[in-house]
C-alpha atoms as a PDB file:
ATOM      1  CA  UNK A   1      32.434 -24.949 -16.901  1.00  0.00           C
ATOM      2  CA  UNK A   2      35.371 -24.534 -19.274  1.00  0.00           C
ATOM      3  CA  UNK A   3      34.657 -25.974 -23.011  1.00  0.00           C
ATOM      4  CA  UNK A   4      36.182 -29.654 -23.737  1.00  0.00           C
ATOM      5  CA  UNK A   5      38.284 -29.602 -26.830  1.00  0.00           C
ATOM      6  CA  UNK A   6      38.771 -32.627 -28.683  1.00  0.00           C
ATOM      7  CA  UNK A   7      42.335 -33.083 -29.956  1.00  0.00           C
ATOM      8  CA  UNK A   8      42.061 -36.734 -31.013  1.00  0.00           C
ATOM      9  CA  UNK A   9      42.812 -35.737 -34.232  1.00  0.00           C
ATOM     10  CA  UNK A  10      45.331 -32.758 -33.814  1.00  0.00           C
ATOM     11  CA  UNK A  11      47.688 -33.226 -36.733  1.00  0.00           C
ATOM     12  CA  UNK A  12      51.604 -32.047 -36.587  1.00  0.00           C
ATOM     13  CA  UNK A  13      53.375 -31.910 -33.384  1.00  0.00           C
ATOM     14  CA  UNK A  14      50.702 -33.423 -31.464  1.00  0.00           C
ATOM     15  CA  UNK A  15      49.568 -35.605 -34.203  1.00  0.00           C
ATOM     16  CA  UNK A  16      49.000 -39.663 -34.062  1.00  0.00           C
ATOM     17  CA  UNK A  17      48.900 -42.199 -35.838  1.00  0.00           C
ATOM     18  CA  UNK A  18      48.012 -45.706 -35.596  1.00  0.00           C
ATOM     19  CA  UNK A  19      48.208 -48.667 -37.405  1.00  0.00           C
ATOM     20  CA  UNK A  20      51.445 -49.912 -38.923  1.00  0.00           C
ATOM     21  CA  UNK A  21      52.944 -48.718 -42.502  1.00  0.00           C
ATOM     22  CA  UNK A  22      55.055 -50.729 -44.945  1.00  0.00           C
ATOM     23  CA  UNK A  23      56.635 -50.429 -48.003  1.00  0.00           C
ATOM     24  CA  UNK A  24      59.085 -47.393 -49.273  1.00  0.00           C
ATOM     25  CA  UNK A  25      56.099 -45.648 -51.216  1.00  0.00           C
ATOM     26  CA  UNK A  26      54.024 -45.117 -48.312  1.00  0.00           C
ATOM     27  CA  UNK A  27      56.581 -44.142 -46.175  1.00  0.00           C
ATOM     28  CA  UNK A  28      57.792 -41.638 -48.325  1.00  0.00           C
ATOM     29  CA  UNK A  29      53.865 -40.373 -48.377  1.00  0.00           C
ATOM     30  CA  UNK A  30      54.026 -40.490 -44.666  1.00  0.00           C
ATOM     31  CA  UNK A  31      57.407 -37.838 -44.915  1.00  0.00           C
ATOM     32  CA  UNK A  32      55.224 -35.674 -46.926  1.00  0.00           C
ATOM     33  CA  UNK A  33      52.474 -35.525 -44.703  1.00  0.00           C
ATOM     34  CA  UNK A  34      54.629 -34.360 -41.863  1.00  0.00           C
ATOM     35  CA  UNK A  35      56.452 -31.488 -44.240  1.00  0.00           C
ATOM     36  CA  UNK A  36      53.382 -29.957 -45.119  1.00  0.00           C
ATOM     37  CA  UNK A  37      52.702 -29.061 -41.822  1.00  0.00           C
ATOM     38  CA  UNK A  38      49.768 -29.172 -38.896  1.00  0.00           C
ATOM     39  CA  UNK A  39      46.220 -29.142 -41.032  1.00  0.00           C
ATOM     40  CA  UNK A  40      47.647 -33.189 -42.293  1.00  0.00           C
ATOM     41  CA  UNK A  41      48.157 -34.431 -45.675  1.00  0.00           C
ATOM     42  CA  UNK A  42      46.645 -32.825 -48.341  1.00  0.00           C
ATOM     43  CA  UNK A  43      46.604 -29.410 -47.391  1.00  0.00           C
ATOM     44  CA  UNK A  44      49.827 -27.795 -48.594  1.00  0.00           C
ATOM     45  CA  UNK A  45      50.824 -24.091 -47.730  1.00  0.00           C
ATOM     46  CA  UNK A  46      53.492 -21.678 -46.346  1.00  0.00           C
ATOM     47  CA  UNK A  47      54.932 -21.572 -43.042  1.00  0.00           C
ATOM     48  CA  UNK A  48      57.670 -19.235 -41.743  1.00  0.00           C
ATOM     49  CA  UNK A  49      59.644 -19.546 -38.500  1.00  0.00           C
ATOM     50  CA  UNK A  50      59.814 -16.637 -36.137  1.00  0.00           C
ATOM     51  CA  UNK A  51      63.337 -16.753 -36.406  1.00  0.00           C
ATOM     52  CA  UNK A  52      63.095 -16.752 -40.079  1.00  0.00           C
ATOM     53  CA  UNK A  53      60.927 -13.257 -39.867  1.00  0.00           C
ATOM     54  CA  UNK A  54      62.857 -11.732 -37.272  1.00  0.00           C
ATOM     55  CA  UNK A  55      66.113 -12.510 -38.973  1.00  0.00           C
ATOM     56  CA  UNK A  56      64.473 -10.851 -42.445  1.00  0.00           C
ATOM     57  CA  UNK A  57      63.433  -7.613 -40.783  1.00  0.00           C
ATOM     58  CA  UNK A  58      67.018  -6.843 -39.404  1.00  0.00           C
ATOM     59  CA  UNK A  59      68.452  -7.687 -42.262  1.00  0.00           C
ATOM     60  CA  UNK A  60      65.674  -5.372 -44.196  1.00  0.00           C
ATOM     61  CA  UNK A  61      66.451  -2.675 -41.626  1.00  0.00           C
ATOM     62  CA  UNK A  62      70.138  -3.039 -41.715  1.00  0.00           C
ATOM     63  CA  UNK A  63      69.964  -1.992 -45.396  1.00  0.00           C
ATOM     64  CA  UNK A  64      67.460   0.179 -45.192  1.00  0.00           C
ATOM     65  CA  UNK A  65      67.919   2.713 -42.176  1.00  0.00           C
ATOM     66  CA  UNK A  66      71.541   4.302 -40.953  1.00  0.00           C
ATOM     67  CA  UNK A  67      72.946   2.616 -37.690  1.00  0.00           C
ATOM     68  CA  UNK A  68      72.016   5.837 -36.172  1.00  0.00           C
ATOM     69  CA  UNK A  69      68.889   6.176 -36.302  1.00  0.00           C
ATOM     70  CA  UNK A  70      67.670   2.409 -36.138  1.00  0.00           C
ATOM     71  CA  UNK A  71      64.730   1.667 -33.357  1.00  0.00           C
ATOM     72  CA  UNK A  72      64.944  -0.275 -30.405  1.00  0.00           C
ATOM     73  CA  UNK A  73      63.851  -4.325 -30.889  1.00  0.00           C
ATOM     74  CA  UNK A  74      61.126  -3.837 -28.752  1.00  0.00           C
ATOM     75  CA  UNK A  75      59.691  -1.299 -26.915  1.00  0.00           C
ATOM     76  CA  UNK A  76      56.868  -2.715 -24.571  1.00  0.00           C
ATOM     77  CA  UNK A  77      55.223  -4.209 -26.998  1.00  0.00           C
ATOM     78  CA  UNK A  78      54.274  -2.629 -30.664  1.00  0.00           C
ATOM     79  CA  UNK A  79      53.045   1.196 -29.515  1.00  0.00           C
ATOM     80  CA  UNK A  80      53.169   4.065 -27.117  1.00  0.00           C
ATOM     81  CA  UNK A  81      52.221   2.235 -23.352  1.00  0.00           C
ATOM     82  CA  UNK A  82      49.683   3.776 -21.477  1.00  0.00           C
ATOM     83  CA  UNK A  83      49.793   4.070 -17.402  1.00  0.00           C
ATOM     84  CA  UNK A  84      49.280   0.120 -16.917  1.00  0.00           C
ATOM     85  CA  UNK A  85      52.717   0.318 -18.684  1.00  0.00           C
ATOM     86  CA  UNK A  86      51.294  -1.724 -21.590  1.00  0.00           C
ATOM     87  CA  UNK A  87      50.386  -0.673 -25.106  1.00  0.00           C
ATOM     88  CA  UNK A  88      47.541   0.360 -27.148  1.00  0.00           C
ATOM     89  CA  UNK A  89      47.398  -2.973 -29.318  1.00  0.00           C
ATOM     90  CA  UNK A  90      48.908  -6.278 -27.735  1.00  0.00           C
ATOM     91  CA  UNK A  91      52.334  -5.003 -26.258  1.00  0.00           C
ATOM     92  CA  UNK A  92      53.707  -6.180 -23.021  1.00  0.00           C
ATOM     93  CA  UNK A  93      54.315  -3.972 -19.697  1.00  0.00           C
ATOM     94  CA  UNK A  94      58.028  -4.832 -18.582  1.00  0.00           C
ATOM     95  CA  UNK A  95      58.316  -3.594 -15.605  1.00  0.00           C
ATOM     96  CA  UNK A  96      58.125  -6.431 -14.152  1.00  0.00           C
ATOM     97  CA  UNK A  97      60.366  -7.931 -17.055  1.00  0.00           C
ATOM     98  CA  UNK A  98      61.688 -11.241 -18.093  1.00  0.00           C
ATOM     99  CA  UNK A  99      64.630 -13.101 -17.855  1.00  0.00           C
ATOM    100  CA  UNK A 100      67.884 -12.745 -20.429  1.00  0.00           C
ATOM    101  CA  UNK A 101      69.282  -9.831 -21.884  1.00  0.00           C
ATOM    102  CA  UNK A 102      66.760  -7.016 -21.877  1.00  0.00           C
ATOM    103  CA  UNK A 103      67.293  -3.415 -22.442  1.00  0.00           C
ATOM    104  CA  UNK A 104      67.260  -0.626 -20.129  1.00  0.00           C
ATOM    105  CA  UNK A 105      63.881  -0.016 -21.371  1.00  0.00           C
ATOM    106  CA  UNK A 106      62.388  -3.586 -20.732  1.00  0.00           C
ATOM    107  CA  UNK A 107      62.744  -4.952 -24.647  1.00  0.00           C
ATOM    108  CA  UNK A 108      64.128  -8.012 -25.036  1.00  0.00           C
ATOM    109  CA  UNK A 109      66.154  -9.146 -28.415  1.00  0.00           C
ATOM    110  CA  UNK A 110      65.449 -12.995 -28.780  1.00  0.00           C
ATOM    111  CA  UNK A 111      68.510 -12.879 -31.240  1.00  0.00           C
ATOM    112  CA  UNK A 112      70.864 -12.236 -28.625  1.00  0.00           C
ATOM    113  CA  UNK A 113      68.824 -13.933 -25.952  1.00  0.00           C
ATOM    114  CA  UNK A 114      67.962 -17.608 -25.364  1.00  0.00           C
ATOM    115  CA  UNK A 115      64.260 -17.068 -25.856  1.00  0.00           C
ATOM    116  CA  UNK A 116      60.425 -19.206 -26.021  1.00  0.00           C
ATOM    117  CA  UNK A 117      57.087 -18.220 -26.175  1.00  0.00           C
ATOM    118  CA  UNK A 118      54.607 -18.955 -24.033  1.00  0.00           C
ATOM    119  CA  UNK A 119      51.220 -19.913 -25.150  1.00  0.00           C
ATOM    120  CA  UNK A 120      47.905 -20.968 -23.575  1.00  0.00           C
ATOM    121  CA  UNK A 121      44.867 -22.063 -25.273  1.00  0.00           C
ATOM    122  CA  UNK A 122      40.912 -21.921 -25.004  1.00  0.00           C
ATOM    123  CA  UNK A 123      40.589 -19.441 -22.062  1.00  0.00           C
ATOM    124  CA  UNK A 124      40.201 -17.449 -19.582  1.00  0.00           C
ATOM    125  CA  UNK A 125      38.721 -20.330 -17.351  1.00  0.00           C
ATOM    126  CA  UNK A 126      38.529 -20.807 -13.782  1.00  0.00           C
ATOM    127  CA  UNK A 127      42.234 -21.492 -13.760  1.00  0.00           C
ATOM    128  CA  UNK A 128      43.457 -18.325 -15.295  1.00  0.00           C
ATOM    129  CA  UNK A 129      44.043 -16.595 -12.148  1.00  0.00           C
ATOM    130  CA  UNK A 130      46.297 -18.912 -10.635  1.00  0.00           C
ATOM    131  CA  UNK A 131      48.189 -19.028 -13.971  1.00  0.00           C
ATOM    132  CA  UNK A 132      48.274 -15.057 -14.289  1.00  0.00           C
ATOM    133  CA  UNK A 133      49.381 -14.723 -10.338  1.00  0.00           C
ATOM    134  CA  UNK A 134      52.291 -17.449 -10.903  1.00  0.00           C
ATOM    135  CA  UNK A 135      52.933 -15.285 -14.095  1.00  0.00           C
ATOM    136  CA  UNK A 136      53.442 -12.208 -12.596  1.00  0.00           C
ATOM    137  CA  UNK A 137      55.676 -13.346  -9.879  1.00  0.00           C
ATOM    138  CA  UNK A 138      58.243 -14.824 -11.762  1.00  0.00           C
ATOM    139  CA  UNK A 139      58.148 -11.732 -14.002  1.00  0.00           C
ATOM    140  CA  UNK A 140      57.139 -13.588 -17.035  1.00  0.00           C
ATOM    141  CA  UNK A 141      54.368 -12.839 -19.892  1.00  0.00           C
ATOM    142  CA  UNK A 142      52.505 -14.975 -22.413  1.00  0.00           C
ATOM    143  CA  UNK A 143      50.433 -15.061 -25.266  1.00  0.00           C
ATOM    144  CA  UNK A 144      46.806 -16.197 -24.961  1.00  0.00           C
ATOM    145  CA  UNK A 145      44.993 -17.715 -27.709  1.00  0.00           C
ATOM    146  CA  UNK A 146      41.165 -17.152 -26.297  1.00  0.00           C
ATOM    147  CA  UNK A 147      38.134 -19.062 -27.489  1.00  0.00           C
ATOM    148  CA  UNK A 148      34.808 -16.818 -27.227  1.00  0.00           C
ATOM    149  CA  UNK A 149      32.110 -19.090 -26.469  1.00  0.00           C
ATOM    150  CA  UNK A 150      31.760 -20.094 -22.571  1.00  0.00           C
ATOM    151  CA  UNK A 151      35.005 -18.401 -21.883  1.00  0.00           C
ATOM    152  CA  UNK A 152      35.449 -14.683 -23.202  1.00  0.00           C
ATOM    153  CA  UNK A 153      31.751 -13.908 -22.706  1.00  0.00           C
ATOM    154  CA  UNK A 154      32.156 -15.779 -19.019  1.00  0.00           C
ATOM    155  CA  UNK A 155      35.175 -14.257 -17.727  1.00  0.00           C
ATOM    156  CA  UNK A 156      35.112 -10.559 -19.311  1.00  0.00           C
ATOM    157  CA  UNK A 157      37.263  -9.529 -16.091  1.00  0.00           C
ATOM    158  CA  UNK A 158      39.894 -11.674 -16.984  1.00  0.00           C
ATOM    159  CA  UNK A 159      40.709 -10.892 -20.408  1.00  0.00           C
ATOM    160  CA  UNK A 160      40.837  -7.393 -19.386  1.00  0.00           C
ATOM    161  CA  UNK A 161      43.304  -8.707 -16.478  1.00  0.00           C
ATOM    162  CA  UNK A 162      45.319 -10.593 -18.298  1.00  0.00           C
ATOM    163  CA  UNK A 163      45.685  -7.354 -21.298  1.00  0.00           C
ATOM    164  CA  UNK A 164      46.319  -5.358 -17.861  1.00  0.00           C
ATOM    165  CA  UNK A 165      49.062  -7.482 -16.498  1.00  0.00           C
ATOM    166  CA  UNK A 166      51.252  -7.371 -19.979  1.00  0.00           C
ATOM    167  CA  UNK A 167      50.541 -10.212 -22.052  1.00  0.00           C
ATOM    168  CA  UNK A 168      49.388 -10.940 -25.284  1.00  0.00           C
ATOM    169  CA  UNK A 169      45.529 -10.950 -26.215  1.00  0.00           C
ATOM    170  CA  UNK A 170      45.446 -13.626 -29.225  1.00  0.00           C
ATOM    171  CA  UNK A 171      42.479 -15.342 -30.530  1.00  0.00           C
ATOM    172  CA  UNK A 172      41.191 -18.838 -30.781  1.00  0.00           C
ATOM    173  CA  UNK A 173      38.405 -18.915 -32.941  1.00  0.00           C
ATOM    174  CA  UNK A 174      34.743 -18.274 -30.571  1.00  0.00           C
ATOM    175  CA  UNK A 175      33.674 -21.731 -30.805  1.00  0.00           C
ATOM    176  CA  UNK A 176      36.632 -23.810 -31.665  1.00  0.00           C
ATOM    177  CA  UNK A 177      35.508 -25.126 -35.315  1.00  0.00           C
ATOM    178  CA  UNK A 178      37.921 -26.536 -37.234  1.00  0.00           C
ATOM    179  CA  UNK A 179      38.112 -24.162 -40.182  1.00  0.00           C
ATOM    180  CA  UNK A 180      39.613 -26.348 -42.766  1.00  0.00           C
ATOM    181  CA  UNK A 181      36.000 -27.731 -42.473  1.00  0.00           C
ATOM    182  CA  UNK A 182      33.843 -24.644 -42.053  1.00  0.00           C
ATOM    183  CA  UNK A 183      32.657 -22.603 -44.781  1.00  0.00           C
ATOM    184  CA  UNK A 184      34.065 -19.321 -45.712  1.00  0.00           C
ATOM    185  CA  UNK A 185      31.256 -17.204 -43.986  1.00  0.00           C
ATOM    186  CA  UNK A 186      31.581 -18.971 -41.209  1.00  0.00           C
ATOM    187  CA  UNK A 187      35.487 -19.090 -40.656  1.00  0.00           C
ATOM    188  CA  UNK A 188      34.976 -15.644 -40.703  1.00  0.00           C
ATOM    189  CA  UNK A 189      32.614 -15.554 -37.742  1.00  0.00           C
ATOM    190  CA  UNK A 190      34.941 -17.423 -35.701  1.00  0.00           C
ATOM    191  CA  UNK A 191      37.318 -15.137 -36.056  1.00  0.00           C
ATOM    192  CA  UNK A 192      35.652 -11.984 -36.205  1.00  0.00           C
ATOM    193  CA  UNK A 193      33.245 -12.405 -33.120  1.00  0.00           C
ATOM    194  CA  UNK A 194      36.657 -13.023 -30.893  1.00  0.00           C
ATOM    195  CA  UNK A 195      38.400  -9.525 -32.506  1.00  0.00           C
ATOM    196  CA  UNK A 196      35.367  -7.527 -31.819  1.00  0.00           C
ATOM    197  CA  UNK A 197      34.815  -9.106 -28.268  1.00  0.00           C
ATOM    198  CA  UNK A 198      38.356  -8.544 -27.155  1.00  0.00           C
ATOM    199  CA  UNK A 199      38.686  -4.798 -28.526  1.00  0.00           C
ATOM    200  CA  UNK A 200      35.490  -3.996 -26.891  1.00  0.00           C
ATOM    201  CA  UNK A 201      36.709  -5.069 -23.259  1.00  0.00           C
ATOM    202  CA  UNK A 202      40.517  -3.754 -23.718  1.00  0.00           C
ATOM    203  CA  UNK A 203      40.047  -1.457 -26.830  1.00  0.00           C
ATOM    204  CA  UNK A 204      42.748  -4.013 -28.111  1.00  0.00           C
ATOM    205  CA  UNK A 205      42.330  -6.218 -31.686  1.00  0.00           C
ATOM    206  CA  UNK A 206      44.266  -9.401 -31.597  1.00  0.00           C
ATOM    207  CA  UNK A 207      46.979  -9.504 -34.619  1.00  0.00           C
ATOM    208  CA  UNK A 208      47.344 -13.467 -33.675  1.00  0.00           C
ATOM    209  CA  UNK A 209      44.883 -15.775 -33.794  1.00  0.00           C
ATOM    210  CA  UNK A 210      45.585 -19.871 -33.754  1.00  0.00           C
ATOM    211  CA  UNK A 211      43.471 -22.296 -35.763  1.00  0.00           C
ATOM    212  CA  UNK A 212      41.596 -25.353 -33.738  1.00  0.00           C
ATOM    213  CA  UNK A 213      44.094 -28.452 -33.647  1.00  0.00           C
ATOM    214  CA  UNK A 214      46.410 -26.124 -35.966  1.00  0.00           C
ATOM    215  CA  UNK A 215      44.525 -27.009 -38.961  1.00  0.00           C
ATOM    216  CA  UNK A 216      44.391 -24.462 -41.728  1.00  0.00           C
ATOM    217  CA  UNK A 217      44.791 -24.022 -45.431  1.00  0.00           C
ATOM    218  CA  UNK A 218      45.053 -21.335 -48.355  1.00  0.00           C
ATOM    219  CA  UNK A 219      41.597 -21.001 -48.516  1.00  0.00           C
ATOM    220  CA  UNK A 220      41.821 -19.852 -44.092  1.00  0.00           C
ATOM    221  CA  UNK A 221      45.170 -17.981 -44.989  1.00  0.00           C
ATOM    222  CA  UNK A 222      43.317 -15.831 -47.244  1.00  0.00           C
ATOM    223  CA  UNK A 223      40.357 -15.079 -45.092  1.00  0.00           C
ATOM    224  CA  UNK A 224      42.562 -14.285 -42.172  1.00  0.00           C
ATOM    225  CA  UNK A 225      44.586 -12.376 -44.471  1.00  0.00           C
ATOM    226  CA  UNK A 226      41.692 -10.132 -44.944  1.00  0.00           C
ATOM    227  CA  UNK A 227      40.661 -10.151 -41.598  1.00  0.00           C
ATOM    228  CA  UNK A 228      44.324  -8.417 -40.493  1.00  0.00           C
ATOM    229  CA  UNK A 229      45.474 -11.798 -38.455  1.00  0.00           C
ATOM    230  CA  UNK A 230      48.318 -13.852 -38.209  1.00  0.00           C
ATOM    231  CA  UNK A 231      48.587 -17.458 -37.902  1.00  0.00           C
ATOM    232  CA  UNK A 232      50.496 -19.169 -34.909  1.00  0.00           C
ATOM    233  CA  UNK A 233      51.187 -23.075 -34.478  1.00  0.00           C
ATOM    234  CA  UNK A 234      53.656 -24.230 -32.309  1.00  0.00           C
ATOM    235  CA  UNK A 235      56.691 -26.829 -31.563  1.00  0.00           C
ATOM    236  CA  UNK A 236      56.271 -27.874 -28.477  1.00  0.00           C
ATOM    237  CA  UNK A 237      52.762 -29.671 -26.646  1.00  0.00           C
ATOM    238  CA  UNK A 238      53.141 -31.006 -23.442  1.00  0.00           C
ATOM    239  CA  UNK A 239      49.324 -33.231 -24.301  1.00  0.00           C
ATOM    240  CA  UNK A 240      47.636 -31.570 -20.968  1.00  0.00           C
ATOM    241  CA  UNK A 241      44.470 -32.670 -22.384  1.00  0.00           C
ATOM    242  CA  UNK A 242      45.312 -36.271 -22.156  1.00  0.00           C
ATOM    243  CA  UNK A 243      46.493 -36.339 -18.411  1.00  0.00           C
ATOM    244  CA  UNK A 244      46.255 -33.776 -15.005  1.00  0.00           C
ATOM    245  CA  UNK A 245      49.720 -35.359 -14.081  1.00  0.00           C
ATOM    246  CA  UNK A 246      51.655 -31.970 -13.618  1.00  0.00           C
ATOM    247  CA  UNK A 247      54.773 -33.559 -13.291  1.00  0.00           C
ATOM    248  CA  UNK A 248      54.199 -35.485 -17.114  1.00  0.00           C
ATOM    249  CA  UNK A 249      53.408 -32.068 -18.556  1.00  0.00           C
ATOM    250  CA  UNK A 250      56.280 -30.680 -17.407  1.00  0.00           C
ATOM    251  CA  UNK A 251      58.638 -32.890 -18.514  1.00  0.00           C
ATOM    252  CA  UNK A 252      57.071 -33.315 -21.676  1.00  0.00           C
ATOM    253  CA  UNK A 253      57.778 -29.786 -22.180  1.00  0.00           C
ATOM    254  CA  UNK A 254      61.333 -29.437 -21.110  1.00  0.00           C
ATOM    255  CA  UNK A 255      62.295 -32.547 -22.714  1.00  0.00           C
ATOM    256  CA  UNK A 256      60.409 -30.446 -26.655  1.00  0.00           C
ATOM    257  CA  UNK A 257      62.289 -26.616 -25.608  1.00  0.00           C
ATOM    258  CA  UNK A 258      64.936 -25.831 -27.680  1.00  0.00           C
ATOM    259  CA  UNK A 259      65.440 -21.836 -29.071  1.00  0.00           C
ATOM    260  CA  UNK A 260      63.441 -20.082 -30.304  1.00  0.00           C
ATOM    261  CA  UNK A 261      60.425 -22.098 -29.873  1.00  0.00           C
ATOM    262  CA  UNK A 262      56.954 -21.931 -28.973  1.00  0.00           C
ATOM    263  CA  UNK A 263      54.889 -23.625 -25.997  1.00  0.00           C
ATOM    264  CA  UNK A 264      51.402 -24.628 -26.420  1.00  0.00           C
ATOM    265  CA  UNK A 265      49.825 -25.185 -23.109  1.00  0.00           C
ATOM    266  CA  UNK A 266      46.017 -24.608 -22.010  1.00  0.00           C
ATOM    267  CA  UNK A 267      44.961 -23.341 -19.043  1.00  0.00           C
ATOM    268  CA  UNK A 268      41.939 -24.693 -18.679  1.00  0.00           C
ATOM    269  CA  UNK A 269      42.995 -28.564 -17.755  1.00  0.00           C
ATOM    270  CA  UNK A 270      43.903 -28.888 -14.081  1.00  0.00           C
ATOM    271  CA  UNK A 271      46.984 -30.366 -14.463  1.00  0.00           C
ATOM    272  CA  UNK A 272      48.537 -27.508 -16.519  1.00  0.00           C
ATOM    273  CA  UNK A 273      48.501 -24.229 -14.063  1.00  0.00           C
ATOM    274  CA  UNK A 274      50.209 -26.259 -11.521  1.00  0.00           C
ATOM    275  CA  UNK A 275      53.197 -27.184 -13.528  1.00  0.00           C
ATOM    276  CA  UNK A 276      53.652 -23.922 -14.825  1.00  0.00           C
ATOM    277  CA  UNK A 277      56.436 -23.046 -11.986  1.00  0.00           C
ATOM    278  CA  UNK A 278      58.241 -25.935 -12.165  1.00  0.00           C
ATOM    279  CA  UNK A 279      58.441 -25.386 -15.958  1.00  0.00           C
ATOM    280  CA  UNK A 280      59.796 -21.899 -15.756  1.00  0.00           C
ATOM    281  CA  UNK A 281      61.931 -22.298 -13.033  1.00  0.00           C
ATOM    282  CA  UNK A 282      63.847 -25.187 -15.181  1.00  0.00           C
ATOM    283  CA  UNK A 283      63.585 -23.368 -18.281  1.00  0.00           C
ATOM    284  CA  UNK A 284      65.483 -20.350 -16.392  1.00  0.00           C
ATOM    285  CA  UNK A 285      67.831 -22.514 -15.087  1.00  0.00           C
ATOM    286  CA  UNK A 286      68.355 -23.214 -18.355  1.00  0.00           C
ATOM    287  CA  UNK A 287      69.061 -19.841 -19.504  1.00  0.00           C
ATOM    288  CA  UNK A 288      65.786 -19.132 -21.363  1.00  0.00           C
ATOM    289  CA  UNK A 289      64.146 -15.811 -21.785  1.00  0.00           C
ATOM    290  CA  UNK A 290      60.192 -15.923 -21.478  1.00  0.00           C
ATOM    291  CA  UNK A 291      58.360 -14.177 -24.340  1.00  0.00           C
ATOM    292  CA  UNK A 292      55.164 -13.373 -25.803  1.00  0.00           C
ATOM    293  CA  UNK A 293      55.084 -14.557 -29.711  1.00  0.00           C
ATOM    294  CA  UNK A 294      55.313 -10.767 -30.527  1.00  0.00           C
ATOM    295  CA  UNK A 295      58.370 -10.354 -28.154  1.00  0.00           C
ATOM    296  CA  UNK A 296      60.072 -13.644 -30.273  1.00  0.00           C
ATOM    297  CA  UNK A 297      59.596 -12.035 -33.653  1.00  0.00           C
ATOM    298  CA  UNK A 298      60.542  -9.026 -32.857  1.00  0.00           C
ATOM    299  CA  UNK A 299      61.933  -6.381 -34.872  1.00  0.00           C
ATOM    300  CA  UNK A 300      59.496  -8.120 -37.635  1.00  0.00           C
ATOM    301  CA  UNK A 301      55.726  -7.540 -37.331  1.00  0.00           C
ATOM    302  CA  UNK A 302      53.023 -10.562 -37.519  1.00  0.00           C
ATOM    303  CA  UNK A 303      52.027 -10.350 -41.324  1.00  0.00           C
ATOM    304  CA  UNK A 304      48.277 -10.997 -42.158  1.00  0.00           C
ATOM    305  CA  UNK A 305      47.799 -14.015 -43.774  1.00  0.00           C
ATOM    306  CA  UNK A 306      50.880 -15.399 -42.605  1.00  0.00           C
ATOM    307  CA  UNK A 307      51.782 -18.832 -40.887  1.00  0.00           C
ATOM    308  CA  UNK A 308      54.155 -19.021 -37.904  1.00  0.00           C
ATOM    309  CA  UNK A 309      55.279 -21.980 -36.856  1.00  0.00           C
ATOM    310  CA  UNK A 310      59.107 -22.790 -34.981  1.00  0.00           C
END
């Protein structure tokens, strides 16, 4: 059985709030709140936007290193591939490729191209197979976000599928605490139980890992700064904890998509896997290019420490 996560109180994009507020002051408290970003009001830090970071590292490199001699965006991912035609780390195989303007050897540059990343939460479950079939037919990879507990130690065969098929091993924390509210011993914990799990089954380490309900602080950007991880939020939730209507999660997610954004679905609700083609077959339509978060901040590298967010 696939762990429940509560998100009643998943701040940010998916955040709500009830009850009514009056008067100027509070309203302008209210604005804050929302500015400082996913972990609520109160807990201030530094975000940058993919764009932001991939933008940066061209610039960097287009002062740095003669037009001759400047790499490719991306090349399948961050390192040499191996013969599953992904890399040693977290890169994606394309061979079977994504949609927009890739090069001859599979990379994709999401400055040229209309891109979004992919992202699914809290698995492998029993619905991850599905998800990773529909995935490789319409030639498309993702980044996973896995939780440990009841899911990595249950389904060791599919996180060594899904790091076989191309996309992106990330990490979730192993038992979904929220780490604003988890001491320092134990944040690390979270997080290091789901690197050492994931590089012993694909000899991979996760450089991404998301915080429960996207709640973090200075005090989690350090310790994930030591521990060699980035941290990813998102801009666009489609709720698929709050319904198993496919269609309403699908539309909920086209109607949030704009460039350069990322998707936060889970695949372990039943509604969600089943949506999935409708949603990429709209959001090629569209003109989007599929990505992994790596692929969308590409030529710049996740820093440590660091807080993504569209």
């Amino acid at each position: 059985m696939a762990t429940t996560i509560d998100h009643k109180r998943t701040s940010g994009t998916s955040m709500g709030r009830k009850g009514r507020i009056s008067g100027l002051s509070v309203s302008l408290v209210g604005a804050v709140c929302l500015t400082l970003g996913l972990s609520g009001c109160g807990a201030s830090y530094d975000t940058t936007s993919p764009r932001s970071a991939r933008e940066h590292a061209v610039s960097d490199a287009d002062h740095s290193t003669p037009a001759a001699s400047k790499p490719d965006v991306l090349k399948k991912g961050d390192g040499a591939d191996d013969k599953n035609g992904t890399d040693d780390k977290n890169g994606t195989d394309d061979k079977n490729g994504t949609n927009g303007k890739n090069g001859a050897d599979g990379s994709v540059d999401c400055a040229v191209a209309k891109c979004v990343a992919l992202t699914f939460d809290a698995g492998p479950s029993g619905n991850t197979p599905r998800l990773l079939k529909i995935l490789k037919q319409e030639k498309a990879h993702a980044t996973f976000f896995m939780l440990g507990r009841k899911h990595i130690d249950r389904h060791p065969d599919l996180v060594r599928r899904i790091a076989d098929e191309g996309h992106e091993l990330a990490n979730h924390t192993w038992s979904h605490k929220i780490l604003t509210k988890t001491d320092s011993d134990e944040v690390r914990t979270e997080i290091t139980r789901v690197q050492t799990a994931v590089k012993k089954l694909t000899g991979r380490t996760p450089l991404l890992m998301r915080p429960p309900q996207g709640r973090t602080d200075e005090r989690v950007s350090k310790i994930c700064r030591e521990l060699g991880v980035a941290q990813v939020l998102w801009s666009v939730t489609a709720k698929d904890y709050q319904t198993n209507d496919s269609a309403l999660i699908e539309k909920r997610v086209l109607d949030q998509t704009k460039r350069d954004g990322i998707i936060l679905l889970h695949d372990i609700y039943k509604g969600t896997v089943p949506a999935v083609p409708g949603i990429l077959a709209k959001l090629k339509k569209e003109g989007y290019t599929v990505v992994t978060v790596s692929q969308l901040m590409a030529p710049a590298v996740p820093e440590a420490g660091k807080v993504y967010r569209p």
